[in-house]
C-alpha atoms as a PDB file:
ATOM      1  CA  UNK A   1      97.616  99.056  89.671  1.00  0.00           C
ATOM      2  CA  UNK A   2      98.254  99.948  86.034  1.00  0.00           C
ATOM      3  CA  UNK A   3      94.629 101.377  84.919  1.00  0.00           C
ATOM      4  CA  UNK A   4      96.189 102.224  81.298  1.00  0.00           C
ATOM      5  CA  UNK A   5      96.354  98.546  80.688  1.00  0.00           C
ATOM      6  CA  UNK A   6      92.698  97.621  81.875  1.00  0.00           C
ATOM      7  CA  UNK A   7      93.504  94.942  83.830  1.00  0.00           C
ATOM      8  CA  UNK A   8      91.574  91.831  84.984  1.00  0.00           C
ATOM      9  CA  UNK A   9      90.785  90.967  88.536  1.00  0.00           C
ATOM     10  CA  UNK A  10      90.079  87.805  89.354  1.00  0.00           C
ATOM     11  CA  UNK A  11      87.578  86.310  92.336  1.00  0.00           C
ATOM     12  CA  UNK A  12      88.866  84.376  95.231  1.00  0.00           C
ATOM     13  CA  UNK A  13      85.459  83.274  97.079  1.00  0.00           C
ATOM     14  CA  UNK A  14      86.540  82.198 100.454  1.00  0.00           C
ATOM     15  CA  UNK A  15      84.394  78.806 101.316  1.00  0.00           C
ATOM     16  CA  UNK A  16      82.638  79.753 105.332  1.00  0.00           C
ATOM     17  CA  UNK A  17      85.179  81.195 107.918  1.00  0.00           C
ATOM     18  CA  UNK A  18      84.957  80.624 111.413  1.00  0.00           C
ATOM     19  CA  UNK A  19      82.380  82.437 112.808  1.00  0.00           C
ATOM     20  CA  UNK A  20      80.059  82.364 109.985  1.00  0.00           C
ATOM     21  CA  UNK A  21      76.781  79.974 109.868  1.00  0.00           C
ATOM     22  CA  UNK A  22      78.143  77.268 107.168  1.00  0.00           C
ATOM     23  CA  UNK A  23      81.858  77.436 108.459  1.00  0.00           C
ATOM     24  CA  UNK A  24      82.887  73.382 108.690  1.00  0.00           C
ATOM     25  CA  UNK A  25      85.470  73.570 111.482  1.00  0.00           C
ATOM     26  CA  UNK A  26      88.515  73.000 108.698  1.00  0.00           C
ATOM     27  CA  UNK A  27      89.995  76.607 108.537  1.00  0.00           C
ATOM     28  CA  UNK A  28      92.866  74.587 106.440  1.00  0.00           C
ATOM     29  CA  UNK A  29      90.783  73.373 103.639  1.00  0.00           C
ATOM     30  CA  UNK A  30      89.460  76.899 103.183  1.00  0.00           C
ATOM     31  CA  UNK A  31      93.102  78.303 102.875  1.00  0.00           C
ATOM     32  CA  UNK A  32      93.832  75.457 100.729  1.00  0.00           C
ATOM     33  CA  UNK A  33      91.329  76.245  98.182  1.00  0.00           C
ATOM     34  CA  UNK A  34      91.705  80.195  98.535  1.00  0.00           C
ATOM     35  CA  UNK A  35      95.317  79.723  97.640  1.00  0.00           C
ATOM     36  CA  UNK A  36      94.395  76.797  94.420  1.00  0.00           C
ATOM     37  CA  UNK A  37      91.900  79.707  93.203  1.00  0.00           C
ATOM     38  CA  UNK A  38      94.897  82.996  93.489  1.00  0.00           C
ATOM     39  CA  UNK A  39      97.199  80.570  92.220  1.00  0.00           C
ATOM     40  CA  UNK A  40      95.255  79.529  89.127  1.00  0.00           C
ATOM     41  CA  UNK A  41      94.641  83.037  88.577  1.00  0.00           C
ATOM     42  CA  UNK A  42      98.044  84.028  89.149  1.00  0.00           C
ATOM     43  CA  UNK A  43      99.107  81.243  86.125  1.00  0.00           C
ATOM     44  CA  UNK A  44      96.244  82.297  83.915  1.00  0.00           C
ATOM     45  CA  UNK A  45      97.899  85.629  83.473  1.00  0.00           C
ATOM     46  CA  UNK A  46      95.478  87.785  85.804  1.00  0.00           C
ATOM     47  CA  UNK A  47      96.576  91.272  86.949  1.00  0.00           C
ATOM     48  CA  UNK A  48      95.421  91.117  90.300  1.00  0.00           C
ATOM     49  CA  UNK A  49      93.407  88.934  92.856  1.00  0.00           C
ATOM     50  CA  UNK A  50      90.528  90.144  94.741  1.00  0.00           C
ATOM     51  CA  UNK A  51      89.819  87.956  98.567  1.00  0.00           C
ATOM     52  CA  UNK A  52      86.245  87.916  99.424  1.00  0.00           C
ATOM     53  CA  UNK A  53      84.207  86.165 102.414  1.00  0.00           C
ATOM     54  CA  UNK A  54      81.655  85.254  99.489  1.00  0.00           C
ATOM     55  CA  UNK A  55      80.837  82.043 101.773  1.00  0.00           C
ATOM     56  CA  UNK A  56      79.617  83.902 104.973  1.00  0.00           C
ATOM     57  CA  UNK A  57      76.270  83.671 104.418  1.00  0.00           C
ATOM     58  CA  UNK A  58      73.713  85.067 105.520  1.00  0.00           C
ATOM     59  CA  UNK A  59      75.687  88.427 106.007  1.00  0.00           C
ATOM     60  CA  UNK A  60      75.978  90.766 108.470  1.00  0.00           C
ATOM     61  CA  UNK A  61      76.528  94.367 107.748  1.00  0.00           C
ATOM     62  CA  UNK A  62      79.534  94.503 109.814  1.00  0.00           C
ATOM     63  CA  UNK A  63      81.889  91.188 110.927  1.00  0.00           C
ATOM     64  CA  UNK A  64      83.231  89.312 114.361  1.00  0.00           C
ATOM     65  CA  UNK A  65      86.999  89.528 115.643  1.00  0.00           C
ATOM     66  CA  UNK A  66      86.834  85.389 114.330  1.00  0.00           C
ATOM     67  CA  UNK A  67      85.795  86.321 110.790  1.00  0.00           C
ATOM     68  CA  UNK A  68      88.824  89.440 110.995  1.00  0.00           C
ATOM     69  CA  UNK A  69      91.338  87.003 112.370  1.00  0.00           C
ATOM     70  CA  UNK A  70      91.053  83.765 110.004  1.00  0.00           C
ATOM     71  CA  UNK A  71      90.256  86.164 107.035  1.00  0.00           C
ATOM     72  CA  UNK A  72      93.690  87.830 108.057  1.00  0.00           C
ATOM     73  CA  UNK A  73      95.131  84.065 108.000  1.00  0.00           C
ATOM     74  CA  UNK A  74      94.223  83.080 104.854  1.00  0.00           C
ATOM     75  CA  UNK A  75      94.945  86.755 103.379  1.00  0.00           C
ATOM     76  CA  UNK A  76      98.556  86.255 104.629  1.00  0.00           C
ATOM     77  CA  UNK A  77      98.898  83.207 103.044  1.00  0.00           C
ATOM     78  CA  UNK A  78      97.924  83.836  99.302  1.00  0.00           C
ATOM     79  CA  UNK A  79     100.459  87.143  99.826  1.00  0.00           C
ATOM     80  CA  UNK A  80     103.104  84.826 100.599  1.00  0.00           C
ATOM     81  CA  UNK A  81     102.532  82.506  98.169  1.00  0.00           C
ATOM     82  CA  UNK A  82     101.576  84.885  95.004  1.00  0.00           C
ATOM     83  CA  UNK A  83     102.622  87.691  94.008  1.00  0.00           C
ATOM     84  CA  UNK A  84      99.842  89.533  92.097  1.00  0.00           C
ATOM     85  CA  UNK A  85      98.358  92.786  93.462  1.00  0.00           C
ATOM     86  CA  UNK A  86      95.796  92.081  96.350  1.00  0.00           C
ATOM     87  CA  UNK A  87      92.844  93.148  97.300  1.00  0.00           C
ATOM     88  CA  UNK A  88      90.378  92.510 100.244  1.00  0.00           C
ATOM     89  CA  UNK A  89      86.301  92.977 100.426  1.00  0.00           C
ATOM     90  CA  UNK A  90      84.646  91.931 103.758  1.00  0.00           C
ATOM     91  CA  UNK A  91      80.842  91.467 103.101  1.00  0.00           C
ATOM     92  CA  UNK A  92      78.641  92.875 103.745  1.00  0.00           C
ATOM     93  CA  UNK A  93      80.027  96.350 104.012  1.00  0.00           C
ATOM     94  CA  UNK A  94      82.758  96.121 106.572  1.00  0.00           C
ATOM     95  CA  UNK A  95      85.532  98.623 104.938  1.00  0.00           C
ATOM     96  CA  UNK A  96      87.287  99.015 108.385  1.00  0.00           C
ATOM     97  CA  UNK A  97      87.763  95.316 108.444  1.00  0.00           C
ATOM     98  CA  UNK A  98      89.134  95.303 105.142  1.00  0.00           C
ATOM     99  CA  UNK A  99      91.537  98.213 105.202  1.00  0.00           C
ATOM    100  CA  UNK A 100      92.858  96.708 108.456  1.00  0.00           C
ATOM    101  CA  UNK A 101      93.232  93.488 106.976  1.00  0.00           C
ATOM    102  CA  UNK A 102      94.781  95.393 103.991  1.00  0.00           C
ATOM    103  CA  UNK A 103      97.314  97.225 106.248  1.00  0.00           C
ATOM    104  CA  UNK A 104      97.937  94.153 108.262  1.00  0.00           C
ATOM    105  CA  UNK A 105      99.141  91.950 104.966  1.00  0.00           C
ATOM    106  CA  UNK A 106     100.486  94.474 102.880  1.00  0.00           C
ATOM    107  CA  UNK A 107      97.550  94.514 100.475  1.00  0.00           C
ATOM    108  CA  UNK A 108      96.858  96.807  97.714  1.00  0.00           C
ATOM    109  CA  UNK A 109      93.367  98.034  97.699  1.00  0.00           C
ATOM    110  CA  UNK A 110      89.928  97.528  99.303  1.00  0.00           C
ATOM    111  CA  UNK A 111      86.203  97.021  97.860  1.00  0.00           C
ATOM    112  CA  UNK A 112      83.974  98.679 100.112  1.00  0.00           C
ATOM    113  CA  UNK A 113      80.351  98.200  98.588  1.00  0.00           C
ATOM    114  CA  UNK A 114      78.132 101.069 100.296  1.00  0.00           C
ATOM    115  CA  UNK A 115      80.776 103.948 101.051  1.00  0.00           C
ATOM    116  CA  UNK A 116      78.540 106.803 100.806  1.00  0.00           C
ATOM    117  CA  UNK A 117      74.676 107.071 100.825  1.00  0.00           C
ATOM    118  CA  UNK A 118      72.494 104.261 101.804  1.00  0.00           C
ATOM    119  CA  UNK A 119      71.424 101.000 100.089  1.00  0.00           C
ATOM    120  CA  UNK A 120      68.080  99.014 101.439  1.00  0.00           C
ATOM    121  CA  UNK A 121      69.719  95.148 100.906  1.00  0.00           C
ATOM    122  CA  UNK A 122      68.480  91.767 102.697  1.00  0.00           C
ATOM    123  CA  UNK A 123      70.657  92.735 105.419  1.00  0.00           C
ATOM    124  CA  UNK A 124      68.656  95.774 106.091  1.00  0.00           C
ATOM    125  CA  UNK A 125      69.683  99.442 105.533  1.00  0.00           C
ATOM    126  CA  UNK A 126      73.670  99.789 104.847  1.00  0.00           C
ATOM    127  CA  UNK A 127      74.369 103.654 105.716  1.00  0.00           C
ATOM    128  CA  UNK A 128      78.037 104.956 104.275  1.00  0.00           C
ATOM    129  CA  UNK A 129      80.895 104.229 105.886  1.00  0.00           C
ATOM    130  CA  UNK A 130      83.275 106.543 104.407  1.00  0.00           C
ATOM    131  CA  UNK A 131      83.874 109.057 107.471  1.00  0.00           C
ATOM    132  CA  UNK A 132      85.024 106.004 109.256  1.00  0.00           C
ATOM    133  CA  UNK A 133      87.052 104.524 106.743  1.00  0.00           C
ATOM    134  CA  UNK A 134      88.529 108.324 106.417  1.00  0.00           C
ATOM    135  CA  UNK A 135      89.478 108.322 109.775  1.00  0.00           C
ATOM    136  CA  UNK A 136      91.441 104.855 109.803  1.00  0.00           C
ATOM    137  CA  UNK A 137      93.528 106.147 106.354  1.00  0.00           C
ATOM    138  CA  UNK A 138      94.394 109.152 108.477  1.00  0.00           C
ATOM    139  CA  UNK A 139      95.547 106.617 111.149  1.00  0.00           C
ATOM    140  CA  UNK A 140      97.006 104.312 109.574  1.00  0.00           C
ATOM    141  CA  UNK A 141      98.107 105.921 106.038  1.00  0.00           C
ATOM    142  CA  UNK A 142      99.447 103.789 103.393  1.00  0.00           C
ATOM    143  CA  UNK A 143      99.194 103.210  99.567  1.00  0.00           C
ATOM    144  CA  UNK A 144      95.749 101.020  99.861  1.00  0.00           C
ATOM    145  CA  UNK A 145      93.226 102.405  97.402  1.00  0.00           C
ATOM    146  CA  UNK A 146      89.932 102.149  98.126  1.00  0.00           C
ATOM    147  CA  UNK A 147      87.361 100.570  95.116  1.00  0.00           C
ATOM    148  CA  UNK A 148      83.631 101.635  96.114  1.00  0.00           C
ATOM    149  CA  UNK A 149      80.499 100.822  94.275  1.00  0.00           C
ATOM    150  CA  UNK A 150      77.846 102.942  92.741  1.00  0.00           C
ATOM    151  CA  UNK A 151      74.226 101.237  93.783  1.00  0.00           C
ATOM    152  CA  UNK A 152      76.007  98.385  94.522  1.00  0.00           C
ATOM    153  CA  UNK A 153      74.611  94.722  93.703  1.00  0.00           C
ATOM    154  CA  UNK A 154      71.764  92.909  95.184  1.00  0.00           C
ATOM    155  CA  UNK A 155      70.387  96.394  96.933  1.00  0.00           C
ATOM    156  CA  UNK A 156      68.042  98.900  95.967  1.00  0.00           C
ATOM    157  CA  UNK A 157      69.157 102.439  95.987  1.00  0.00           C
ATOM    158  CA  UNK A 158      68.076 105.973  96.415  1.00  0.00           C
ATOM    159  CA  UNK A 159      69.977 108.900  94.892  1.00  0.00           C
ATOM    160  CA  UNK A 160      70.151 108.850  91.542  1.00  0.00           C
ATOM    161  CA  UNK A 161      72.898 106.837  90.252  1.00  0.00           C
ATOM    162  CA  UNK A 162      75.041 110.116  88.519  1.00  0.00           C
ATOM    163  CA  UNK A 163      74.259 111.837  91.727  1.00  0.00           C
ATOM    164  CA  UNK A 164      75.420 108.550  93.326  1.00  0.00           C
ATOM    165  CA  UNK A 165      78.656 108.639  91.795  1.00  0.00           C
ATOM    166  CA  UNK A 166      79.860 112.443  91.995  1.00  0.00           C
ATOM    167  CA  UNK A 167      79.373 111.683  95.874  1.00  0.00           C
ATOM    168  CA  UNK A 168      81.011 108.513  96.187  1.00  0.00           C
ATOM    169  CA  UNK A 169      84.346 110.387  94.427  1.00  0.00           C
ATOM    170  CA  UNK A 170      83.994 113.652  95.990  1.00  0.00           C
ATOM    171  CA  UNK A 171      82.586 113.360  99.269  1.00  0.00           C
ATOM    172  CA  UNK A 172      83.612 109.272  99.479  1.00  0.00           C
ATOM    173  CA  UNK A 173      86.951 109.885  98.294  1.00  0.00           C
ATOM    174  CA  UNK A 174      86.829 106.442  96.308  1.00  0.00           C
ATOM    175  CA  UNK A 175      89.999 106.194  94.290  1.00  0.00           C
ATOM    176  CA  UNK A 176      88.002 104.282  92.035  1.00  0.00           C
ATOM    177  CA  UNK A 177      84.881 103.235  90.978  1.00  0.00           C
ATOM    178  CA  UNK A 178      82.678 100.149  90.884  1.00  0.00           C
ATOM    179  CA  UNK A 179      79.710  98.994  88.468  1.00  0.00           C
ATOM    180  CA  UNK A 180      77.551  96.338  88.437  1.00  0.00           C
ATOM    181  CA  UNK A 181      74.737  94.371  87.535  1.00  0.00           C
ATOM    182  CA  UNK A 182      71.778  93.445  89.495  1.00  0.00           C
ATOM    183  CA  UNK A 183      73.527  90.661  91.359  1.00  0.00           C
ATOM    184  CA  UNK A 184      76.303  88.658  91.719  1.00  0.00           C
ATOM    185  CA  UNK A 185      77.525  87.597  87.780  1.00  0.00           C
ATOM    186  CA  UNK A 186      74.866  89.500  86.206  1.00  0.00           C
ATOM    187  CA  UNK A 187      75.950  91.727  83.717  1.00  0.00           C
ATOM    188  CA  UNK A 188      76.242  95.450  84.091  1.00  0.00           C
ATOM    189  CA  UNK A 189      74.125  97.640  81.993  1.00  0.00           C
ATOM    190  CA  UNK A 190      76.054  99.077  79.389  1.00  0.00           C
ATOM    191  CA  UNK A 191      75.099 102.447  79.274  1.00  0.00           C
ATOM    192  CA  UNK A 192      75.305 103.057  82.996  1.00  0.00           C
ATOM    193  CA  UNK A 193      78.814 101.825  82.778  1.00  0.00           C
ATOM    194  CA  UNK A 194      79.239 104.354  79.741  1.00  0.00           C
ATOM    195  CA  UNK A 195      77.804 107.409  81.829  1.00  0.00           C
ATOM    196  CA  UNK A 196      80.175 106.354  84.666  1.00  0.00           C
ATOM    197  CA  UNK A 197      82.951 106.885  82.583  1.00  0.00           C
ATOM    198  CA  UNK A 198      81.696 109.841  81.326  1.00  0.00           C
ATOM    199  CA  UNK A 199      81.482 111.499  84.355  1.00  0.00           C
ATOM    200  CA  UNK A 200      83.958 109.826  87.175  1.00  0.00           C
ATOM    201  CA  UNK A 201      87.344 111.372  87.532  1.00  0.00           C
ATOM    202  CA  UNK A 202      88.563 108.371  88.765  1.00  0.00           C
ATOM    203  CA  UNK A 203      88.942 104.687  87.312  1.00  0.00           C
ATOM    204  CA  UNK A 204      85.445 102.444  86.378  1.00  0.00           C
ATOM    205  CA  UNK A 205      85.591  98.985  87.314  1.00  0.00           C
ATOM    206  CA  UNK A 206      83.177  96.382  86.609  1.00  0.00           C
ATOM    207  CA  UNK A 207      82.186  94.675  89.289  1.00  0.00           C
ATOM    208  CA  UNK A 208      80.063  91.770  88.264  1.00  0.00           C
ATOM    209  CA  UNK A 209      79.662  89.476  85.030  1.00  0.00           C
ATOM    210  CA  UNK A 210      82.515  90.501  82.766  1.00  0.00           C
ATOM    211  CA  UNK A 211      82.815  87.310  80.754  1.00  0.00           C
ATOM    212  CA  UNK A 212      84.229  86.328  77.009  1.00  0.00           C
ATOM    213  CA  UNK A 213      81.342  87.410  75.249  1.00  0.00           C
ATOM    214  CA  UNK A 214      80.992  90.731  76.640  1.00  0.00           C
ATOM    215  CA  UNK A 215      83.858  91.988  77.340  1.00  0.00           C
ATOM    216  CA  UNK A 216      84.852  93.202  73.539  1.00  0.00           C
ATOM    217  CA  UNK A 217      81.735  95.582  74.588  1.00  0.00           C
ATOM    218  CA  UNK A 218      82.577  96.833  78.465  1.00  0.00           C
ATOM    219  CA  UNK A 219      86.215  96.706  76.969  1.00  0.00           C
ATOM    220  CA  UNK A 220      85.411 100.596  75.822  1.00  0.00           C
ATOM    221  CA  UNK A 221      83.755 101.974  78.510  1.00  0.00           C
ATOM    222  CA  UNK A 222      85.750 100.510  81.321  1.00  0.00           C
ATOM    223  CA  UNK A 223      88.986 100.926  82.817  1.00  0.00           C
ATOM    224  CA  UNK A 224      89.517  97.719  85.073  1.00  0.00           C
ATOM    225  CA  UNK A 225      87.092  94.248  85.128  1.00  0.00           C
ATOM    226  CA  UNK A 226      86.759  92.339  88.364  1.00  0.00           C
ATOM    227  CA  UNK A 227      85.945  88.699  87.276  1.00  0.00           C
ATOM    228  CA  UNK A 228      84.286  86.061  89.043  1.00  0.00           C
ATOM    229  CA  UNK A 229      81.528  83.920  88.020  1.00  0.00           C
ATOM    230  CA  UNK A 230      82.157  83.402  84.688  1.00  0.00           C
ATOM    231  CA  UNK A 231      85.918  82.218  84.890  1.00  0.00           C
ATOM    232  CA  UNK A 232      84.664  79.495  87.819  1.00  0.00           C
ATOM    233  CA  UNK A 233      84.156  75.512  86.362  1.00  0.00           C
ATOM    234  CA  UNK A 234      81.163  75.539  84.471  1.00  0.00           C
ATOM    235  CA  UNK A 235      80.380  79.074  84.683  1.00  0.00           C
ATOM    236  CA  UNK A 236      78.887  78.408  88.389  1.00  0.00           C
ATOM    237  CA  UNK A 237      79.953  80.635  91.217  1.00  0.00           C
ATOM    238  CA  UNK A 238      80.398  78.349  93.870  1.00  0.00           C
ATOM    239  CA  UNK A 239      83.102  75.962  91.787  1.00  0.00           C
ATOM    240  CA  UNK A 240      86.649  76.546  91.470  1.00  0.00           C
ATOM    241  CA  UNK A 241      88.223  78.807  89.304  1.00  0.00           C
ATOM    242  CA  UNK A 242      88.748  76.986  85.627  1.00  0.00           C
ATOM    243  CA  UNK A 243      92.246  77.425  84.402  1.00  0.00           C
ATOM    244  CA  UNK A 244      90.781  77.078  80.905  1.00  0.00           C
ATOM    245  CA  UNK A 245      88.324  79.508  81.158  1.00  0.00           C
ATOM    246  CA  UNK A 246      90.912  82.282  83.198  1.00  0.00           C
ATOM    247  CA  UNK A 247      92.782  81.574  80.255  1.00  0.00           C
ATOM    248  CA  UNK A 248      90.922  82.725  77.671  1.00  0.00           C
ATOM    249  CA  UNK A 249      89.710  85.766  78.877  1.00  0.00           C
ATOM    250  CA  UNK A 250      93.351  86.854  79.724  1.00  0.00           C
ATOM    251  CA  UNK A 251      94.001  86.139  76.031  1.00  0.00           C
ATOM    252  CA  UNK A 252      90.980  88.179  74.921  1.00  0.00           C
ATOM    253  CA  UNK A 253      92.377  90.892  76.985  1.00  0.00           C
ATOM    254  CA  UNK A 254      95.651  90.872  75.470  1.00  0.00           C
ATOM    255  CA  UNK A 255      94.359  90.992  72.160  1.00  0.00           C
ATOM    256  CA  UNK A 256      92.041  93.988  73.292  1.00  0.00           C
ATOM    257  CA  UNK A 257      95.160  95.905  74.324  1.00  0.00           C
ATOM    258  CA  UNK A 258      96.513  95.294  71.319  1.00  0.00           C
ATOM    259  CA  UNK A 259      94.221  96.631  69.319  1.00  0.00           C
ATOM    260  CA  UNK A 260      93.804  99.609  71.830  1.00  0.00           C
ATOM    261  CA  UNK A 261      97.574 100.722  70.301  1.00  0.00           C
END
């Protein structure tokens, strides 16, 4: 992924897999609408897509072999069908899931939102996963970078966040970054996101509520957006992504880089 160009990654929320408490028994309909979202995203001008089992709720910290296998399904189909940059975050904090679904479909990077330290969330205590996830890259080594958050959303945290991120980069070994807000589409505090960037030798990403308004403002301390609730119908996360709305914040960003020459 081209960090120099700052690019926008866009939210597929997976309605309930199999497995999970609200799945409906249609696996089809839910690869139907994952692929309407990634393509919608894909025609908006996005840089990349970002597969997430937002509809799994409640959580648990680590998934099934049902939720691994239809994830993988519907996965394999948006990479056949679209041809943006992919990435894959299994919730609540399952990074060996999603670097094997990753390596499985040929995707291009992970989310993994508690890779080192520990966050207390309402699925308990989340310890760090990132010895594990270590061990699979040495296993199974490809080009899939791995995203991790910094006090990651809906959690309370710890270690101080600057502490918080020299560990997740050096003793992690994120390739990038993640910021965000209190909770899914709230917006990240700016100056946190400006300290991350002063201090992280690797890319910042926001993680949660970029949206036309703001991102002029996260636009200089930022280095990647991913973007989810506020390009869905109505600004409401559990809709369908707008084409209108994906739209406009893709021609926001161009103008951005434009003005970044």
């Amino acid at each position: 992924m081209d960090f120099e160009r700052k690019p926008l990654i866009g939210m597929v929320h997976l309605k309930p897999l199999p497995g999970s408490y609200l799945y409906d028994g249609n696996l089809d309909e839910v690869i139907d609408s994952a692929l309407r979202d990634a393509k919608t995203l894909e025609e908006a001008g996005f840089d990349a897509i970002m597969v997430e089992n937002f509809g799994d709720v409640p959580f648990p910290k680590f998934v099934d072999k049902t939720t691994v296998a239809a994830f993988t399904a519907v996965a394999k189909a948006i990479r056949d069908e679209v041809s943006l940059p992919l990435g894959i975050n299994v919730l609540r904090n399952d990074g060996i899931a999603s670097y094997s679904i990753a390596y499985a479909v040929k995707a291009d990077f992970i989310r993994v939102n508690v890779l080192s330290g520990v966050a207390y969330t309402d699925q308990g205590l989340i310890e760090g996963i990132a010895h594990e996830l270590a061990g699979l890259r040495k296993l199974l080594p490809s080009g899939i970078k791995v995203f991790a958050d910094v006090h990651v959303k809906h959690a309370v945290h710890f270690f101080e966040f600057e502490d918080a991120v020299r560990d997740t980069v050096e003793r992690g070994l994120a390739d990038a970054i993640v910021v965000s807000g209190r909770a899914t589409g709230k917006p990240v505090e700016v100056e946190k996101l400006a300290l991350a960037k002063k201090i992280s030798p690797v890319p910042v990403v926001v993680g949660s509520g970029t949206s036309y308004d703001n991102l002029p403002e996260l636009w200089k301390h930022a280095d990647a957006f991913i973007v989810g609730t506020s390009i869905k119908r109505d600004g409401k996360v559990e809709n369908e992504v707008s084409p209108e709305r994906a739209r406009k914040l893709v021609e926001l960003a161009k103008k951005l880089r434009v003005d970044d020459l």
